[in-house]
N, C-alpha and C. Protein backbone atom coordinates (compact mmCIF):
# COMPACT_ATOMS: atom_id res chain seq x y z
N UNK A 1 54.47 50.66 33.11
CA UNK A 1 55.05 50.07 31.94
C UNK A 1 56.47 49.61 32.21
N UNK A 2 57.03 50.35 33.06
CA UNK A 2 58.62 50.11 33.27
C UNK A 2 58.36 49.01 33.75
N UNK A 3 57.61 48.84 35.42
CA UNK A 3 57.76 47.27 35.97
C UNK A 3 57.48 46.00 35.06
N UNK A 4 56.60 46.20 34.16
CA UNK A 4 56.09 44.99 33.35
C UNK A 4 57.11 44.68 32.53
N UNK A 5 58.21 45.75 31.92
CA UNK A 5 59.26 45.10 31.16
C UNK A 5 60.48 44.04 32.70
N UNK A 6 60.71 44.66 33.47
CA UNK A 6 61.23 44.34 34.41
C UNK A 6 61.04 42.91 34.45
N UNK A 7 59.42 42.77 34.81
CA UNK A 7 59.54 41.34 34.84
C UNK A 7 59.25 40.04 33.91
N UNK A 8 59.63 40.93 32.71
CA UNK A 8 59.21 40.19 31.62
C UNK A 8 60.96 39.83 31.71
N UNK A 9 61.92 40.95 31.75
CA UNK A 9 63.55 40.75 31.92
C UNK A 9 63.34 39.69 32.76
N UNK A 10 62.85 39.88 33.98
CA UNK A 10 63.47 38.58 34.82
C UNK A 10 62.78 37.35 34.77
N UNK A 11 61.56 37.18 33.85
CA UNK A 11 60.92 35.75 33.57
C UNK A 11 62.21 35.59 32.17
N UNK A 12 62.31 36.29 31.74
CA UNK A 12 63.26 35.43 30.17
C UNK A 12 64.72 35.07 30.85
N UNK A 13 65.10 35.93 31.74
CA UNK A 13 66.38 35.45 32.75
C UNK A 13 66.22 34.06 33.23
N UNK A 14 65.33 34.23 33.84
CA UNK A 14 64.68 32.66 34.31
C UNK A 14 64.65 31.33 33.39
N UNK A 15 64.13 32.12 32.33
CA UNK A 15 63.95 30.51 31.16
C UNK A 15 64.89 30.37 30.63
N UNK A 16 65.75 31.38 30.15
CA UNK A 16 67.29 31.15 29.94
C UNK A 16 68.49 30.28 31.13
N UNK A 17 68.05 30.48 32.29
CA UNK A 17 69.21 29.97 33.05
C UNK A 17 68.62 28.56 33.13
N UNK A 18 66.66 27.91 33.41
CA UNK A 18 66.51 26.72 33.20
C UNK A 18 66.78 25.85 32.03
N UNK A 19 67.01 27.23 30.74
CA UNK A 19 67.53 25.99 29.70
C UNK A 19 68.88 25.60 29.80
N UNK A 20 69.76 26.69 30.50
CA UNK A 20 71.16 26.62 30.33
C UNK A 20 71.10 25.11 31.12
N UNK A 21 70.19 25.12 32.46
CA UNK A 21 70.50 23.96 33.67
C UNK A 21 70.05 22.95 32.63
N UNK A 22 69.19 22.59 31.95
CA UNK A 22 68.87 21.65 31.24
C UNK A 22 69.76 21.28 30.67
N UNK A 23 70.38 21.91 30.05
CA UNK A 23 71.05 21.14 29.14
C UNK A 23 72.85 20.75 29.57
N UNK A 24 73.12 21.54 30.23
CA UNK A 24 73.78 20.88 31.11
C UNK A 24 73.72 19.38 31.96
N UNK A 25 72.19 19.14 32.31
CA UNK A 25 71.77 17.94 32.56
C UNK A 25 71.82 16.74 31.78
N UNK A 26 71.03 17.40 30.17
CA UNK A 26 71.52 16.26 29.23
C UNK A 26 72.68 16.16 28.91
N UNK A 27 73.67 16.78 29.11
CA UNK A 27 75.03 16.13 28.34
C UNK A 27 75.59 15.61 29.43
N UNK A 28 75.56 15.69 30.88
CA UNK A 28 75.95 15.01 32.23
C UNK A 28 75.55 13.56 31.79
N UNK A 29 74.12 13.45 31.45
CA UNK A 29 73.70 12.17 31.29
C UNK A 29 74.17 11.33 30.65
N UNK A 30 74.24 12.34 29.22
CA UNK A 30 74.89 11.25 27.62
C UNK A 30 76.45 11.22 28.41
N UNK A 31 77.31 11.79 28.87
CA UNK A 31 78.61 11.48 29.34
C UNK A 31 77.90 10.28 30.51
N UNK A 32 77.05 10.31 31.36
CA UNK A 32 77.15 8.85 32.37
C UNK A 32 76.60 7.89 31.34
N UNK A 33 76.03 7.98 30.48
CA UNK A 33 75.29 6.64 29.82
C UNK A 33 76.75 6.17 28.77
N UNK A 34 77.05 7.42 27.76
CA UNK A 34 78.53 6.99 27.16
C UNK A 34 79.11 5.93 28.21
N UNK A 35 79.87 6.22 29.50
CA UNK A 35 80.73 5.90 30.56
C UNK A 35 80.05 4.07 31.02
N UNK A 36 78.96 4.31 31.06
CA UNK A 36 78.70 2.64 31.65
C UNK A 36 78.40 1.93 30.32
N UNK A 37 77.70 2.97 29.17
CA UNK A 37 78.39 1.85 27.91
C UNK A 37 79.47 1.24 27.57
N UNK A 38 80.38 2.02 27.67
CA UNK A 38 81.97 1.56 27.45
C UNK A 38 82.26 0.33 28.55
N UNK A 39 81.86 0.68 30.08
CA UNK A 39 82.41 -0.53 30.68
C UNK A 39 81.10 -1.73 30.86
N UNK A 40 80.29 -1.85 30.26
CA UNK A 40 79.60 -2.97 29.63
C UNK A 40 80.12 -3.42 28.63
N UNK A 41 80.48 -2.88 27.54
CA UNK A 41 81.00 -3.36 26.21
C UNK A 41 82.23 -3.71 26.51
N UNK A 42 82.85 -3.05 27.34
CA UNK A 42 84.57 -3.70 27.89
C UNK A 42 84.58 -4.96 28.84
N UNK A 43 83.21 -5.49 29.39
CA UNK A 43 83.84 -6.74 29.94
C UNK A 43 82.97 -7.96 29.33
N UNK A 44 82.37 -7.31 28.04
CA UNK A 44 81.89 -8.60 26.62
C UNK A 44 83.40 -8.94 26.16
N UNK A 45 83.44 -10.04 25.37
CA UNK A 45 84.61 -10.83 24.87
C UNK A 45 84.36 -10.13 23.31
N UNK A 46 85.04 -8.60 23.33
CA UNK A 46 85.04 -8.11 22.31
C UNK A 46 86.46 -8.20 21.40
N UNK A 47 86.60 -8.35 20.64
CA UNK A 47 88.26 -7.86 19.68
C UNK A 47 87.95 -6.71 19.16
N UNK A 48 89.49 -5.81 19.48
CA UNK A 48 89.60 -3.92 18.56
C UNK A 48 89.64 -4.93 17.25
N UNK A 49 89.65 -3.45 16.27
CA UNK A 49 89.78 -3.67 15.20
C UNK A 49 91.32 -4.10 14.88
N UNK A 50 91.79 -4.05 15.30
CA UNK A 50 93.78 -4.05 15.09
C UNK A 50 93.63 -5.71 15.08
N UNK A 51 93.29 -5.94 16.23
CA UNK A 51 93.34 -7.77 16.31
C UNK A 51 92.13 -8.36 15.32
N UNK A 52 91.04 -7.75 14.83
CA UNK A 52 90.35 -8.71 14.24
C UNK A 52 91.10 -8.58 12.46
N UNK A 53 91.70 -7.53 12.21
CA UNK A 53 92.14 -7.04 11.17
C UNK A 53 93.27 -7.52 11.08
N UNK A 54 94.67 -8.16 11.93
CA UNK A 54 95.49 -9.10 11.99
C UNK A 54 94.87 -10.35 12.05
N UNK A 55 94.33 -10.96 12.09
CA UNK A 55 93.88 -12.16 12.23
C UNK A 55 92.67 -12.56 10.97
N UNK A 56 92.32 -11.31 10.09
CA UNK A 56 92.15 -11.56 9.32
C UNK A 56 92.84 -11.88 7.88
N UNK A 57 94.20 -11.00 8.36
CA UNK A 57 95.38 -11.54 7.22
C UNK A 57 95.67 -12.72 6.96
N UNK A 58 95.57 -13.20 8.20
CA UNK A 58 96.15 -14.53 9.13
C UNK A 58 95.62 -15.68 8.20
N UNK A 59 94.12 -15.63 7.92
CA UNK A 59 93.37 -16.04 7.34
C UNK A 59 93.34 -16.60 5.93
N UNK A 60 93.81 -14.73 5.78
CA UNK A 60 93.88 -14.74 4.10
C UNK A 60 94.77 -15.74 3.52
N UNK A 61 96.68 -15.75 4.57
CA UNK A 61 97.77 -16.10 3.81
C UNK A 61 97.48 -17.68 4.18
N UNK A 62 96.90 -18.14 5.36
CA UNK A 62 96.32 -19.44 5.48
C UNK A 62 95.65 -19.98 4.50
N UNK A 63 94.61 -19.14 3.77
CA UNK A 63 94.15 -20.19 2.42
C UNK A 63 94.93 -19.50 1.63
N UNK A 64 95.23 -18.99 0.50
CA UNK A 64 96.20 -18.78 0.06
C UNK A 64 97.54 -20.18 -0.03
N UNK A 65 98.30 -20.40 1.33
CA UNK A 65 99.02 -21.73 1.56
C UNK A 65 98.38 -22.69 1.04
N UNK A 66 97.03 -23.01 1.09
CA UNK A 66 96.57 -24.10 1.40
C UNK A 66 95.97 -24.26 -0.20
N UNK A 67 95.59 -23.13 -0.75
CA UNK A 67 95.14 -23.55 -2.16
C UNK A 67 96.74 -23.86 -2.74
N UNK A 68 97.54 -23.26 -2.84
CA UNK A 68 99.08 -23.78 -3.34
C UNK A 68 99.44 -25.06 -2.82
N UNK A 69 99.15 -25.62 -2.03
CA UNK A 69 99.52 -27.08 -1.18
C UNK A 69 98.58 -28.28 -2.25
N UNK A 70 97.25 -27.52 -2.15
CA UNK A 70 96.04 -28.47 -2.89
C UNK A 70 96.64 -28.21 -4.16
N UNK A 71 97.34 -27.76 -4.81
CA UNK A 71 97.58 -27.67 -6.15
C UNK A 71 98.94 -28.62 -6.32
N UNK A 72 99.51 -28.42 -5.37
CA UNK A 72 101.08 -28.80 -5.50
C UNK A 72 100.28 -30.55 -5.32
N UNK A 73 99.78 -31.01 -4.79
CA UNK A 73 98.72 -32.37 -3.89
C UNK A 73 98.57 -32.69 -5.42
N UNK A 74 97.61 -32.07 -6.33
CA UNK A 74 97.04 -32.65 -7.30
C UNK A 74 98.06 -32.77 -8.10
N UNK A 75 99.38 -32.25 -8.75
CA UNK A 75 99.83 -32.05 -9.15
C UNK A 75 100.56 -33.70 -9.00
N UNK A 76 101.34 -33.63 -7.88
CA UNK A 76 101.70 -34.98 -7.54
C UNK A 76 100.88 -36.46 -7.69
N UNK A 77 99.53 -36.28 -7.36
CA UNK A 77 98.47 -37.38 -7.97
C UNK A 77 98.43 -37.70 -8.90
N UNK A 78 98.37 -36.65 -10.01
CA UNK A 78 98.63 -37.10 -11.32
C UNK A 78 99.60 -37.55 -11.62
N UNK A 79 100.74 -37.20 -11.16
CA UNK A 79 102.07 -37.55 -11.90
C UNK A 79 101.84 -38.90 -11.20
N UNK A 80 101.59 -39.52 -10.72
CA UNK A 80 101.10 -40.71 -9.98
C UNK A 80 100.62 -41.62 -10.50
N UNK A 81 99.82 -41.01 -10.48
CA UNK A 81 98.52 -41.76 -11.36
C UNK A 81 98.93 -42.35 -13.18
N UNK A 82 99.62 -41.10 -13.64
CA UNK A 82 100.42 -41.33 -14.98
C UNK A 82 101.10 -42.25 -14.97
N UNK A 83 102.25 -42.11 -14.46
CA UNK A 83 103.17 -43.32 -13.92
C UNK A 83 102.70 -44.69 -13.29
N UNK A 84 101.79 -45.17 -12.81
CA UNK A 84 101.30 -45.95 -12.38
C UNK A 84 100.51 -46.67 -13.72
N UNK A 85 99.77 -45.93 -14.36
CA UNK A 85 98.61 -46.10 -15.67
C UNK A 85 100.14 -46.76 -16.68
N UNK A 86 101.25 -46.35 -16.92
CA UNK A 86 102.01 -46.53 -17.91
C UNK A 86 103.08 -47.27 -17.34
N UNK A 87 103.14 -47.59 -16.68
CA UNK A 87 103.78 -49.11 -15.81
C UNK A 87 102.86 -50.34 -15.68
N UNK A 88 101.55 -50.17 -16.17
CA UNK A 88 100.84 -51.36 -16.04
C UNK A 88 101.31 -52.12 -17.16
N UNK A 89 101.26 -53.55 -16.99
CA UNK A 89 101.45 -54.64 -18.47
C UNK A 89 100.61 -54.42 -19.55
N UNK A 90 100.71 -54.56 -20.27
CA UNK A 90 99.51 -54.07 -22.06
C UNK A 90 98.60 -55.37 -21.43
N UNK A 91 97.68 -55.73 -21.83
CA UNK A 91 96.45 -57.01 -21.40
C UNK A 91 97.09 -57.52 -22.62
N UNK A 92 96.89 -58.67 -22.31
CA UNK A 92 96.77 -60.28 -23.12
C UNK A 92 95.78 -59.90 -24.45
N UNK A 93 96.41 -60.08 -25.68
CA UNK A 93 95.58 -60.52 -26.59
C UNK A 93 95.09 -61.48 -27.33
């Protein structure tokens, strides 16, 4: 009875140290697969977030300008257009 616990101790020793090696294996892996992800994705024509997030301001204050420009534009047309309409001669009656 003693030997049979014995080697029941040293089969669970056993499956314990192959899980320990296992899994040691998978996280070796996910760290090499992480590692050549990063330098695949690093030599795509990627932007961080810092630059796409500046350049989206960029954007914003660009229309922003540009709707105030188109307003200031129409603004001037009309006054144009007014002035032009009320400088014409009355027609012949």
């Amino acid at each position: 009875m003693q030997s049979d616990n014995r080697v029941f101790d040293d089969l669970v020793k056993l499956v314990n140290g192959a899980a320990g090696t296992l899994a040691g294996v998978g996280r070796e892996a996910e760290a090499g697969a992480r590692s050549r992800a990063r330098e695949w994705i690093g030599g795509l024509d990627f932007v961080s977030r810092d630059e796409f997030e500046a350049v989206k301001a960029m954007a914003v204050a660009a229309r922003d300008e540009n709707d105030a420009l188109r307003a200031r534009l129409d603004a001037i047309e009309a006054a144009q257009s007014a002035g032009a309409s009320s400088a014409d001669p009355a027609p012949a009656a």
